[in-house]
C-alpha atoms as a PDB file:
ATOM      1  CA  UNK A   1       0.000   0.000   0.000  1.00  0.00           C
ATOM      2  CA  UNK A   2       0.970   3.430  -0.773  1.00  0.00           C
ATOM      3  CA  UNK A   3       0.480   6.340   1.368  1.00  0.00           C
ATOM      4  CA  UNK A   4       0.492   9.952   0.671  1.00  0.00           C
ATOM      5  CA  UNK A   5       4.075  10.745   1.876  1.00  0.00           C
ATOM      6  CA  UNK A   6       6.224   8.110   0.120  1.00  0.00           C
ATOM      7  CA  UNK A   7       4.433   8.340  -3.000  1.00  0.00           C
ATOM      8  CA  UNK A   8       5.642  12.310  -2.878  1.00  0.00           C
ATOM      9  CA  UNK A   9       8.870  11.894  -1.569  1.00  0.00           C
ATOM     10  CA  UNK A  10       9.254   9.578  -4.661  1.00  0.00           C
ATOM     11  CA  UNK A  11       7.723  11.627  -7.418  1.00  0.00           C
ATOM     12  CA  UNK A  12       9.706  14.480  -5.727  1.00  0.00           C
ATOM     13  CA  UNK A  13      13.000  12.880  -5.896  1.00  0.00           C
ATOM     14  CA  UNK A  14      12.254  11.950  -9.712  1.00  0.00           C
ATOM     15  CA  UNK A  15      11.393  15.644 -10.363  1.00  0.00           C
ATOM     16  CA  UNK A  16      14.612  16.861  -8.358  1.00  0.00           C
ATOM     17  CA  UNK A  17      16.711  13.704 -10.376  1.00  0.00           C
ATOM     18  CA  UNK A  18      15.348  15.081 -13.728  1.00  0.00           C
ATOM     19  CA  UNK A  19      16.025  19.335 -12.840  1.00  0.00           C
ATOM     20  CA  UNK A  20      19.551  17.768 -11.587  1.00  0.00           C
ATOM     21  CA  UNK A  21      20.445  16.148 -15.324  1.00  0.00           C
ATOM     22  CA  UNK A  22      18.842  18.697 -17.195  1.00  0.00           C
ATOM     23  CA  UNK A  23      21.551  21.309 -15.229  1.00  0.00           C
ATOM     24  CA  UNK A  24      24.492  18.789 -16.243  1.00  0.00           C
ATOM     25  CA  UNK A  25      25.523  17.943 -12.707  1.00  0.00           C
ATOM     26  CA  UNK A  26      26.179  14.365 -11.364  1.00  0.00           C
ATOM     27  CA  UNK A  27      24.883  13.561  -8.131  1.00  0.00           C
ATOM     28  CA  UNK A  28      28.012  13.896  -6.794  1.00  0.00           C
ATOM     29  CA  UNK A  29      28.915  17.057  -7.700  1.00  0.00           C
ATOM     30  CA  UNK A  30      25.158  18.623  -7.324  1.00  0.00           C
ATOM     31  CA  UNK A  31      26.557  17.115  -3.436  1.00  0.00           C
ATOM     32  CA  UNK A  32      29.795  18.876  -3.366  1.00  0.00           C
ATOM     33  CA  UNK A  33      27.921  22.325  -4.178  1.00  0.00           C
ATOM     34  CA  UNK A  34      25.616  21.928  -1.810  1.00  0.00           C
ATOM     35  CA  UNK A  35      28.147  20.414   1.293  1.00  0.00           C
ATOM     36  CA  UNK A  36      26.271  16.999   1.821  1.00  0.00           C
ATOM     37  CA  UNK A  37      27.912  13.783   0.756  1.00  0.00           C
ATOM     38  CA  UNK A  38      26.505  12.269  -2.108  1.00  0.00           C
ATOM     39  CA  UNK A  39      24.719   9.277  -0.596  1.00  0.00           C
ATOM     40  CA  UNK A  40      21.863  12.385   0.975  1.00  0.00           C
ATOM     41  CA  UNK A  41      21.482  13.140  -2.808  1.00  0.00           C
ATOM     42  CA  UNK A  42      21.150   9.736  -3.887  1.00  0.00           C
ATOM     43  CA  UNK A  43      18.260   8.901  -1.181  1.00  0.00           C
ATOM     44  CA  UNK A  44      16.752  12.366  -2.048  1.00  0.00           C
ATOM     45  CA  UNK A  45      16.303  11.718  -5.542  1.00  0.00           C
ATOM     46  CA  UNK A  46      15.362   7.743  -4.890  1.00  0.00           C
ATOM     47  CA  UNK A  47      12.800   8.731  -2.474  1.00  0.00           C
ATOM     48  CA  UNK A  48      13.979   6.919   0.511  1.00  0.00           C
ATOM     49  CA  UNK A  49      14.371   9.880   2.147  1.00  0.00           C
ATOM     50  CA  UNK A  50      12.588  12.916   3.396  1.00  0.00           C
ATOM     51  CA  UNK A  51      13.568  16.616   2.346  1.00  0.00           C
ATOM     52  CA  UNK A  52      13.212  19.579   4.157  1.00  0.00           C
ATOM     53  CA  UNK A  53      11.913  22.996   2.126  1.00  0.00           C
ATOM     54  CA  UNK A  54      15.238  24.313   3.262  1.00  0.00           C
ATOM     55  CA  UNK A  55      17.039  21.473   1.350  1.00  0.00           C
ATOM     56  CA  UNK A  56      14.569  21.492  -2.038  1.00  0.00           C
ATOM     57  CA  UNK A  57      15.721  25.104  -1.855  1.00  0.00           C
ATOM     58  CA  UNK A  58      19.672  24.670  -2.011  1.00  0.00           C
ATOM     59  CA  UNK A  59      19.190  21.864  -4.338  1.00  0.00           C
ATOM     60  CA  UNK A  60      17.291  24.904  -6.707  1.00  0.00           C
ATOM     61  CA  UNK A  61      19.956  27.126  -6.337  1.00  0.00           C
ATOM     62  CA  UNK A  62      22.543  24.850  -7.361  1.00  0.00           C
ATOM     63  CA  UNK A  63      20.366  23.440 -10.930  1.00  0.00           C
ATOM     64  CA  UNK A  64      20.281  27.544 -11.404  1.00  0.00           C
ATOM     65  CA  UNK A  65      18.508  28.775 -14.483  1.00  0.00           C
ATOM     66  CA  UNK A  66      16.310  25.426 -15.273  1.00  0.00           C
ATOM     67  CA  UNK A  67      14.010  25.812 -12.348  1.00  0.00           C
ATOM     68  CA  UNK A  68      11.248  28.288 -13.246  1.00  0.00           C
ATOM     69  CA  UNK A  69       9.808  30.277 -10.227  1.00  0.00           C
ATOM     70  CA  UNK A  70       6.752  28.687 -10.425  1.00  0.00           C
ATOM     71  CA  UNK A  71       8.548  25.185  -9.846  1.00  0.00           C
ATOM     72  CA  UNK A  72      10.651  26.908  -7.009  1.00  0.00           C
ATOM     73  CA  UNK A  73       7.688  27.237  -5.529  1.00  0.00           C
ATOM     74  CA  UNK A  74       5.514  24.031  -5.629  1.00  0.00           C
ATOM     75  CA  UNK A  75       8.573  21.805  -5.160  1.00  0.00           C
ATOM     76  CA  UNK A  76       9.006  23.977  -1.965  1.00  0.00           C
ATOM     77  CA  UNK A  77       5.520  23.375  -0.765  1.00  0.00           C
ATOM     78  CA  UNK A  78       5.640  19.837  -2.156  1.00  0.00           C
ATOM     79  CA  UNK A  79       8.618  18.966   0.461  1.00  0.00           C
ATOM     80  CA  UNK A  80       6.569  20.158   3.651  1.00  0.00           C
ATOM     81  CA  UNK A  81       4.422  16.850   3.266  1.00  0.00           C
ATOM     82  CA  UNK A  82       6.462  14.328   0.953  1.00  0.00           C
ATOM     83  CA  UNK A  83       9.086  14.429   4.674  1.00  0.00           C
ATOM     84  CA  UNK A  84       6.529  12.625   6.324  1.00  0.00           C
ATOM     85  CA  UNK A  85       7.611  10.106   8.939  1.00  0.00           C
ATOM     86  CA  UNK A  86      10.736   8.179   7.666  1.00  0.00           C
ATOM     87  CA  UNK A  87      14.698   7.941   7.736  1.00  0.00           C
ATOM     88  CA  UNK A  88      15.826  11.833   7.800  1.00  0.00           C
ATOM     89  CA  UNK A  89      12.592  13.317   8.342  1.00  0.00           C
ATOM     90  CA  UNK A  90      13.161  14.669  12.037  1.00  0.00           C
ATOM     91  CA  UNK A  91      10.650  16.154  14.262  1.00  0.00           C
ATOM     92  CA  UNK A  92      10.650  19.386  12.760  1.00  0.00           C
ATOM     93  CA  UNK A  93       9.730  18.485   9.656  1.00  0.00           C
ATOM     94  CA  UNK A  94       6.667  20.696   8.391  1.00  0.00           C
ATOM     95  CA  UNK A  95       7.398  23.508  10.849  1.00  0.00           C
ATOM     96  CA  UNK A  96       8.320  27.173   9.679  1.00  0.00           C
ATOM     97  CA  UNK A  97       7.501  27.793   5.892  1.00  0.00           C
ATOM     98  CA  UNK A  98       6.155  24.577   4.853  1.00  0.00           C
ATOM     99  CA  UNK A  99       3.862  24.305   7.887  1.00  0.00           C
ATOM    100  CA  UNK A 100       0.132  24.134   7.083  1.00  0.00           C
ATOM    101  CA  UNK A 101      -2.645  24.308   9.206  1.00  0.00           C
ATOM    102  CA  UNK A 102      -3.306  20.373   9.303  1.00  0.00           C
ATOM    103  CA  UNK A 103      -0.582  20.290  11.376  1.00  0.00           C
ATOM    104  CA  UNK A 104      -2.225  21.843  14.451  1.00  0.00           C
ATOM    105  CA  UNK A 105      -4.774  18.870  14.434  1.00  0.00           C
ATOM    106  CA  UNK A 106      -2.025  15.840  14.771  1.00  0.00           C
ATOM    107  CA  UNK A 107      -3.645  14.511  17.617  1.00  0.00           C
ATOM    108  CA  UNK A 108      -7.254  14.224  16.137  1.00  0.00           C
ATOM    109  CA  UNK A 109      -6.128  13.508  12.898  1.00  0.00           C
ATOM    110  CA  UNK A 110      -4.746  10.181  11.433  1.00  0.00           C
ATOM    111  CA  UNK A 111      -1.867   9.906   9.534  1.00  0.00           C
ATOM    112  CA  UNK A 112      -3.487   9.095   6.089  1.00  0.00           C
ATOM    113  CA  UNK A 113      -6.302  11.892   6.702  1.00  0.00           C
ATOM    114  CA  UNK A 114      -3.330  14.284   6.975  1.00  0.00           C
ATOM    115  CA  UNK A 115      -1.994  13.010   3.783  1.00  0.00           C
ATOM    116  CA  UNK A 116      -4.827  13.546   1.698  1.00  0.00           C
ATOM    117  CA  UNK A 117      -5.504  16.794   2.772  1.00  0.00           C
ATOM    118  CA  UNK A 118      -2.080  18.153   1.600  1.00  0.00           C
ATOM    119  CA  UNK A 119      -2.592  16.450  -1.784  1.00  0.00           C
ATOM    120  CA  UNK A 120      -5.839  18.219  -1.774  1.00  0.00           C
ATOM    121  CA  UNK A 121      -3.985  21.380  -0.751  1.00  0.00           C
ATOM    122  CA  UNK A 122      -0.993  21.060  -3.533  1.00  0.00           C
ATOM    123  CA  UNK A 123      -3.344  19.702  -6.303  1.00  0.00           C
ATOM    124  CA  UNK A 124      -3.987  22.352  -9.149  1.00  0.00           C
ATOM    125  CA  UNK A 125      -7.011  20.084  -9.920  1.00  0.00           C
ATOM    126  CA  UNK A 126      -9.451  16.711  -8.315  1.00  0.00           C
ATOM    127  CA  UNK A 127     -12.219  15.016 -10.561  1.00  0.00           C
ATOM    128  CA  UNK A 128     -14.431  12.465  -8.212  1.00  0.00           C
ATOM    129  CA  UNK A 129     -16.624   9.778  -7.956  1.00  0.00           C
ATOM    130  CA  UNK A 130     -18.936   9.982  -5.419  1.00  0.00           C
ATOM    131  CA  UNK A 131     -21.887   7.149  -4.497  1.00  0.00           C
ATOM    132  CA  UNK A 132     -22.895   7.859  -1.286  1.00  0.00           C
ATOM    133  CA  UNK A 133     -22.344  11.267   0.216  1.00  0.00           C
ATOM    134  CA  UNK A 134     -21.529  14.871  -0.837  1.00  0.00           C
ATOM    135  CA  UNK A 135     -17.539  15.288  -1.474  1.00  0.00           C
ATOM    136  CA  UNK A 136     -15.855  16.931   1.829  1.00  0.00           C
ATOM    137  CA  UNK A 137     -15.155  20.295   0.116  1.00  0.00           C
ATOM    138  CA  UNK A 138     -18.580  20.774  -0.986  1.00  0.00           C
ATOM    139  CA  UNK A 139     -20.540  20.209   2.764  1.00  0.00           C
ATOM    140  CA  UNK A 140     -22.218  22.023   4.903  1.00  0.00           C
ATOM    141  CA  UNK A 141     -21.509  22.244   8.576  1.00  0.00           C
ATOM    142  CA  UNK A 142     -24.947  20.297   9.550  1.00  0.00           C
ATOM    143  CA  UNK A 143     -24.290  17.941   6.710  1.00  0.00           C
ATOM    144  CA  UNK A 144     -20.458  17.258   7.765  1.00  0.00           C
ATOM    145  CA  UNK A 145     -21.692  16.740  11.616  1.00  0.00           C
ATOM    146  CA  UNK A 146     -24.083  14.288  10.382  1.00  0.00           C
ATOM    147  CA  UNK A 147     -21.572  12.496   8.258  1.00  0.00           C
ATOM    148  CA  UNK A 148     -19.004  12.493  10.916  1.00  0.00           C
ATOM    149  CA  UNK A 149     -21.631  10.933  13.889  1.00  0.00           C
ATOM    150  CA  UNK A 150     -22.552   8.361  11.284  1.00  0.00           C
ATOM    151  CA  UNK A 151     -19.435   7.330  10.048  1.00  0.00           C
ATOM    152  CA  UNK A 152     -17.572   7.597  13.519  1.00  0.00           C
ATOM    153  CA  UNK A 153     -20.516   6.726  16.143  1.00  0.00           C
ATOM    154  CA  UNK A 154     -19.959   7.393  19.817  1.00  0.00           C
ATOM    155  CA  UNK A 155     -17.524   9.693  18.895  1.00  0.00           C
ATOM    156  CA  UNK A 156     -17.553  13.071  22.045  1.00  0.00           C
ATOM    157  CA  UNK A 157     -19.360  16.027  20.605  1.00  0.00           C
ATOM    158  CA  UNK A 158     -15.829  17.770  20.505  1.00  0.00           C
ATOM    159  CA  UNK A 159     -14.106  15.788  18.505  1.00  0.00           C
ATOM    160  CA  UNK A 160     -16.649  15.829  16.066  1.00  0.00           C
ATOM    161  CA  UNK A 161     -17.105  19.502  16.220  1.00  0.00           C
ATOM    162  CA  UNK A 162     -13.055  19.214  15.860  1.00  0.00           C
ATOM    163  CA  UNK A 163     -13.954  17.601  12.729  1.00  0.00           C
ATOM    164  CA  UNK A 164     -16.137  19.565  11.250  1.00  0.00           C
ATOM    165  CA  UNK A 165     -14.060  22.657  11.607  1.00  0.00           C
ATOM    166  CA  UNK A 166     -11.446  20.184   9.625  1.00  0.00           C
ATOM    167  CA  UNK A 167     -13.857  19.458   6.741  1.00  0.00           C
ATOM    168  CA  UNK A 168     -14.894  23.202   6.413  1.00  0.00           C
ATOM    169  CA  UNK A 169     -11.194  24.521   6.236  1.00  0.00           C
ATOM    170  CA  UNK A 170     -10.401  22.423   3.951  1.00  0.00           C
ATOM    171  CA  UNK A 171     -12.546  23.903   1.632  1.00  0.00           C
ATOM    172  CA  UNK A 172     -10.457  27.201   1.203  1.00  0.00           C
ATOM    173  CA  UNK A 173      -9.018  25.684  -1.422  1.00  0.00           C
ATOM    174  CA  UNK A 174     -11.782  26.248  -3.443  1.00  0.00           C
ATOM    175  CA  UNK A 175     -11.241  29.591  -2.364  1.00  0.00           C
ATOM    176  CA  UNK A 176      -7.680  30.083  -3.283  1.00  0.00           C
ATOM    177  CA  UNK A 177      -5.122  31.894  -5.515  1.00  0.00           C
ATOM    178  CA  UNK A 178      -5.571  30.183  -8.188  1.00  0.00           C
ATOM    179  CA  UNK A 179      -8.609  27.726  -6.342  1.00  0.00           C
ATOM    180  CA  UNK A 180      -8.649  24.271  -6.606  1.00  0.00           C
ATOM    181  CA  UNK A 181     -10.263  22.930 -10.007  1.00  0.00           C
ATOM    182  CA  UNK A 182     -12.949  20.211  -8.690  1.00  0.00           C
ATOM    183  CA  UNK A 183     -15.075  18.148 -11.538  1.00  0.00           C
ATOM    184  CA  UNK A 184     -17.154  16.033  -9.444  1.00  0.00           C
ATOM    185  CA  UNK A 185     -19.861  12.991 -10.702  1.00  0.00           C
ATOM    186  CA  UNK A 186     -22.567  12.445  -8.058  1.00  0.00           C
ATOM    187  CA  UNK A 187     -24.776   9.112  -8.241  1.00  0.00           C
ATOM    188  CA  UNK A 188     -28.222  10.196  -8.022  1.00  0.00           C
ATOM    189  CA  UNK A 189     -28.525   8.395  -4.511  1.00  0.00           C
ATOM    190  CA  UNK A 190     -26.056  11.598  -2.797  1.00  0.00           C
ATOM    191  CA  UNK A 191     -29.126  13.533  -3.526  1.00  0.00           C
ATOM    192  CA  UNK A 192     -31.637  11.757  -2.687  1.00  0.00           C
ATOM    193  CA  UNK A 193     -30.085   9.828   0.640  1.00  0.00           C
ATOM    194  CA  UNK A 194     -31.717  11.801   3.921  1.00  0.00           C
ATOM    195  CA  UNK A 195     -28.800  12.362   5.775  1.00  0.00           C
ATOM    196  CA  UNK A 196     -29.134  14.588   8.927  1.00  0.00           C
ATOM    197  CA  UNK A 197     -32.895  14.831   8.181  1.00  0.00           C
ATOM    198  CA  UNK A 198     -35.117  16.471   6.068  1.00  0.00           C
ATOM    199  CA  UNK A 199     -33.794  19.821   6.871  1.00  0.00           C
ATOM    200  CA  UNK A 200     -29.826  19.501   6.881  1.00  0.00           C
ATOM    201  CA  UNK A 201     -30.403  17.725   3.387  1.00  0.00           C
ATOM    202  CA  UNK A 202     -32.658  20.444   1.958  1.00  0.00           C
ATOM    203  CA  UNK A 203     -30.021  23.485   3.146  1.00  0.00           C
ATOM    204  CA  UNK A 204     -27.075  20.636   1.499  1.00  0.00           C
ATOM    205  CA  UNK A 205     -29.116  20.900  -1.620  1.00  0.00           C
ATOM    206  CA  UNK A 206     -29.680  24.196  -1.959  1.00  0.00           C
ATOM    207  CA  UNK A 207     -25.626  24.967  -1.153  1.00  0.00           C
ATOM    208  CA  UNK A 208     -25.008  22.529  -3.908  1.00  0.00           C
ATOM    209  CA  UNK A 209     -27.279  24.451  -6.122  1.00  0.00           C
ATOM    210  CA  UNK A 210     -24.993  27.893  -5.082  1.00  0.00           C
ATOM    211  CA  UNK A 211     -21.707  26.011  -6.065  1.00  0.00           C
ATOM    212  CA  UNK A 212     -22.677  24.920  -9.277  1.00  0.00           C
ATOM    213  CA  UNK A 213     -22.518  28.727 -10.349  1.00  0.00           C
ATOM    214  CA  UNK A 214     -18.803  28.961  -9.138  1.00  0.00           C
ATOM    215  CA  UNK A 215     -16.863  28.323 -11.997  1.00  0.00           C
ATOM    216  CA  UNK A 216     -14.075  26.149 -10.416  1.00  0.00           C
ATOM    217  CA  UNK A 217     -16.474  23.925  -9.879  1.00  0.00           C
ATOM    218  CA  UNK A 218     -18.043  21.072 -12.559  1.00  0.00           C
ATOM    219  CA  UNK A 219     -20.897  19.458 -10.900  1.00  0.00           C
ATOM    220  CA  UNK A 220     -22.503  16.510 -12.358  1.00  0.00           C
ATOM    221  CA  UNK A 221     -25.213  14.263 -11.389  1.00  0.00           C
ATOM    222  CA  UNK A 222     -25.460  10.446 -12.428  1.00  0.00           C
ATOM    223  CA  UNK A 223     -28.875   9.742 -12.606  1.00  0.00           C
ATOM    224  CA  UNK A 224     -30.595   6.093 -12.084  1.00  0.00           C
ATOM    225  CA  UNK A 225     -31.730   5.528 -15.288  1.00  0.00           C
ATOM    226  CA  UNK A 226     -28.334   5.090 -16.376  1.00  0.00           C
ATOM    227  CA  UNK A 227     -28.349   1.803 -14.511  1.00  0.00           C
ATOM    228  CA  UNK A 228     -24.692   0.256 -13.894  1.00  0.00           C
ATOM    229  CA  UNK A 229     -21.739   2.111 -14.393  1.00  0.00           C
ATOM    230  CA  UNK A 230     -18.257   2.174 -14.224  1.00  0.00           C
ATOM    231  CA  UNK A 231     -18.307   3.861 -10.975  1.00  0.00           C
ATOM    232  CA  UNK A 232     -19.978   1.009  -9.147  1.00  0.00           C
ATOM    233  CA  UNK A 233     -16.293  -0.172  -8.096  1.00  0.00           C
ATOM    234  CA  UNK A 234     -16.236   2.529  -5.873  1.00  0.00           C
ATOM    235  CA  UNK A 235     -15.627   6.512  -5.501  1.00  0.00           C
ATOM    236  CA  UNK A 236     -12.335   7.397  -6.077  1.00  0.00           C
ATOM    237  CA  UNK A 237     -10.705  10.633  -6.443  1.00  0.00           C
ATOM    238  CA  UNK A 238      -7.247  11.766  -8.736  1.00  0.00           C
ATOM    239  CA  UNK A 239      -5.221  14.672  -7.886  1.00  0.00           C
ATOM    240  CA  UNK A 240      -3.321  16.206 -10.627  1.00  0.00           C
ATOM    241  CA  UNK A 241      -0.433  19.237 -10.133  1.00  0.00           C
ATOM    242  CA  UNK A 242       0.586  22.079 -11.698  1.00  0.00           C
ATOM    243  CA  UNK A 243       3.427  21.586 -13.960  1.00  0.00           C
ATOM    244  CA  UNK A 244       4.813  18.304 -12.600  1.00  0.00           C
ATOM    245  CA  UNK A 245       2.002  15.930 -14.599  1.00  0.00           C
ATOM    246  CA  UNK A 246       4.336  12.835 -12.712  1.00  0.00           C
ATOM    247  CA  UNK A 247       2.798  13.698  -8.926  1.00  0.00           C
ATOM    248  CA  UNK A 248      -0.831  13.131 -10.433  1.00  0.00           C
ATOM    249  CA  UNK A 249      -2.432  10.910  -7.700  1.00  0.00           C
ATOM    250  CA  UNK A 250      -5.533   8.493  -7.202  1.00  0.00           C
ATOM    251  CA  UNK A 251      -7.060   7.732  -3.880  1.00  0.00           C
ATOM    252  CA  UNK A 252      -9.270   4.880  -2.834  1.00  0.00           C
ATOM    253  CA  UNK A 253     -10.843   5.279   0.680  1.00  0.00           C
ATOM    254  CA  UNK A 254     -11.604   1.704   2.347  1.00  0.00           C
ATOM    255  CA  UNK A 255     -13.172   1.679   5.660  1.00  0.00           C
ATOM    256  CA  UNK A 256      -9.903   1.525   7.896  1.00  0.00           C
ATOM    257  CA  UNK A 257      -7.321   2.680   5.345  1.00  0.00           C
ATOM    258  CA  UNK A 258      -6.172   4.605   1.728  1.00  0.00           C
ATOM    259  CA  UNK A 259      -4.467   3.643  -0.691  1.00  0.00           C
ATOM    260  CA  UNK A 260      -2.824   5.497  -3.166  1.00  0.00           C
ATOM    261  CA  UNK A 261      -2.180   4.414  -7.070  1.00  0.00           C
ATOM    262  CA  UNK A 262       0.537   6.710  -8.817  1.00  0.00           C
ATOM    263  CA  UNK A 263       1.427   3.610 -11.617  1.00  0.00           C
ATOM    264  CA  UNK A 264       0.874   5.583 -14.992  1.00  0.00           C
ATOM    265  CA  UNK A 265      -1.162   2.271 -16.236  1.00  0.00           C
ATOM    266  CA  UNK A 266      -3.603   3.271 -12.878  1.00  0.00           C
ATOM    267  CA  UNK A 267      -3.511   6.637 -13.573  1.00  0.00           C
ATOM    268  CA  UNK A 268      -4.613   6.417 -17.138  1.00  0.00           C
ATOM    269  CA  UNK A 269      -7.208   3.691 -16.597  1.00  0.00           C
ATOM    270  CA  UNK A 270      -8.767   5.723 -13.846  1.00  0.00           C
ATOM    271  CA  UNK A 271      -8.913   9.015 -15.943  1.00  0.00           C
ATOM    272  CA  UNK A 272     -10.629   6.988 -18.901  1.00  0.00           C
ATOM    273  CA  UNK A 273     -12.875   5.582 -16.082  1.00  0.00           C
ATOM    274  CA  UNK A 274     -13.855   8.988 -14.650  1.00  0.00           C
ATOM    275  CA  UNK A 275     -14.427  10.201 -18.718  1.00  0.00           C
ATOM    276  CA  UNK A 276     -16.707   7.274 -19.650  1.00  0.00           C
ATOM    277  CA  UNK A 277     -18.559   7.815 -15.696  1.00  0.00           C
ATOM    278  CA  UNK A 278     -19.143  11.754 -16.766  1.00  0.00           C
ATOM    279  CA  UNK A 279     -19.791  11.201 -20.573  1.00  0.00           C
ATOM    280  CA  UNK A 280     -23.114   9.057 -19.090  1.00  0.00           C
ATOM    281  CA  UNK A 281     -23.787  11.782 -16.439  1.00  0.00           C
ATOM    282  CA  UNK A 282     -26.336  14.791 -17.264  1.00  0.00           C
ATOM    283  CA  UNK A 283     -24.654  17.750 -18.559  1.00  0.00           C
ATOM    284  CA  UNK A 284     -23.764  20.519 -15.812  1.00  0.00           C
ATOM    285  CA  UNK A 285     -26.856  22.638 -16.238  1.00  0.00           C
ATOM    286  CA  UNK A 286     -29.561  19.710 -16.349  1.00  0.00           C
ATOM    287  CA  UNK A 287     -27.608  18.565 -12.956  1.00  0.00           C
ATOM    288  CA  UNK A 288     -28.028  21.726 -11.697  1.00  0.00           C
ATOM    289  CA  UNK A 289     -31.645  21.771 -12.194  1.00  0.00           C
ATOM    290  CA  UNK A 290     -32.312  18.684 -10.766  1.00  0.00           C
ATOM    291  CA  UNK A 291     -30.026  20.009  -7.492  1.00  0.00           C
ATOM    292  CA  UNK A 292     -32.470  22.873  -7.774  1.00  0.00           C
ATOM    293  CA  UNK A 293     -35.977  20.892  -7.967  1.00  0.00           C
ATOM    294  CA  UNK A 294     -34.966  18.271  -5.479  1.00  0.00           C
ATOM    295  CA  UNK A 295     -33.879  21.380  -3.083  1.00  0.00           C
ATOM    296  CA  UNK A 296     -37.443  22.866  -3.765  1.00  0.00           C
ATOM    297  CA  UNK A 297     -39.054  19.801  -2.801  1.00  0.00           C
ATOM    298  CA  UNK A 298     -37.076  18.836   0.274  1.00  0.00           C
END
């Protein structure tokens, strides 16, 4: 199983290998420039272990003139979360610049959920699958409390109000400079399944109805009548970065873990997958009706 940090610290490393030839240094000397020994470089680029911003940053200066500012910049952010737990990835990795606010919730939040939120916080673009309940970034606060005590009974009000607050800043992405692009396919049953009650679903409808105008967003609904689809497998989501096409990710949620599929054979039969999935979807504005009438009827 992959998980969100060494699938980053690998792509990273390939990215970093790659800027290093294209400059015309050996490991070695890229090494000698910097003042490691070569073996850091080596593990760097091979993904075995962690960097620090600080590092991808003296790495950048070295490969000079073939780094373009705006790869300065997400290979820099990139690094924060691709340390992750692992052989020279100390306790201080994530603090100062490449700290993000996830970080304050460590003790609530596992490992996995951590990684997925700073893929969702690098990612230039997500496309989704979703049978069974309205993607994080687009719920409300009732709806996201009523997810959370379903999916994680008995848990203290706290917590899940600790949640909550979780699943609503995580939608400043959408929010962002440039925002996240999101293209998301909805089965008909999101809609239609009464979760939280009558009223929490009706003011979930009608906020899906508001986002459908935003023009980040690409919301389409999968109606019954289209019987069995490709998304019957399972929702899935792939995460795809600017300028660095190799760091595109998919994510499968299972009920106690993630896994992560960065294989380009995965990659490519997921994104033909989530094609065929919206090419038998209604078009944006018919699924924005049908938000609209099923929000006027709840």
């Amino acid at each position: 199983m992959q998980h969100g940090p060494a699938v980053r610290r690998r792509k990273l490393g390939e990215e970093l290998r790659a800027l290093r030839d294209r400059s015309g240094l050996t490991s070695g000397e890229a090494a000698r420039m910097v003042g490691w020994h070569q073996s850091k470089v080596s593990r760097i680029e091979t993904g075995r272990s962690g960097v620090k911003p600080e590092d991808i940053r003296s790495l950048l200066d070295v490969y000079g003139e073939v780094v373009s500012a705006q790869q300065r910049a997400l290979l820099e952010a990139l690094s924060a979360s691709a340390a992750g737990p692992g052989p020279g990835a100390g306790a201080g990795a994530g603090a100062g610049r490449g700290r993000e606010w996830w970080h304050d919730y460590r003790g609530l939040l596992p490992q996995e959920y951590r990684d997925f939120i700073s893929l969702e916080a690098g990612a230039r673009s997500a496309r989704t699958v979703e049978l069974s309940v309205v993607p994080g970034l687009l719920q409300t606060p009732d709806y996201a409390r009523a997810v959370t005590r379903a999916a994680l009974g008995g848990l203290p009000e706290p917590k899940v109000d600790a949640l909550v607050d979780v699943r609503l800043a995580r939608q400043s992405v959408l929010r962002a400079d440039p925002p996240l692009k999101l293209s998301a396919v909805l089965d008909e049953a999101v809609l239609r399944r009464q979760i939280g009650g009558p009223g929490v679903m009706a003011e979930q409808l009608r906020h899906l109805s508001e986002v459908t105008e935003l023009p980040q967003v690409c919301l389409q609904v999968l109606p019954f009548s289209v019987g069995g689809h490709l998304g019957l497998t399972g929702p899935f989501v792939i995460f795809s970065f600017p300028d660095i096409a190799d760091l595109d990710v998919v994510v499968l949620d299972h009920l106690t873990s993630s896994l992560y599929l960065e294989r380009k054979e995965d990659l490519e039969a997921y994104s033909a997958a989530f094609r065929a999935i919206q090419a038998h979807a209604l078009p944006p504005r018919d699924s924005s009706d049908l938000i609209s009438s099923l929000a006027d009827d709840a």
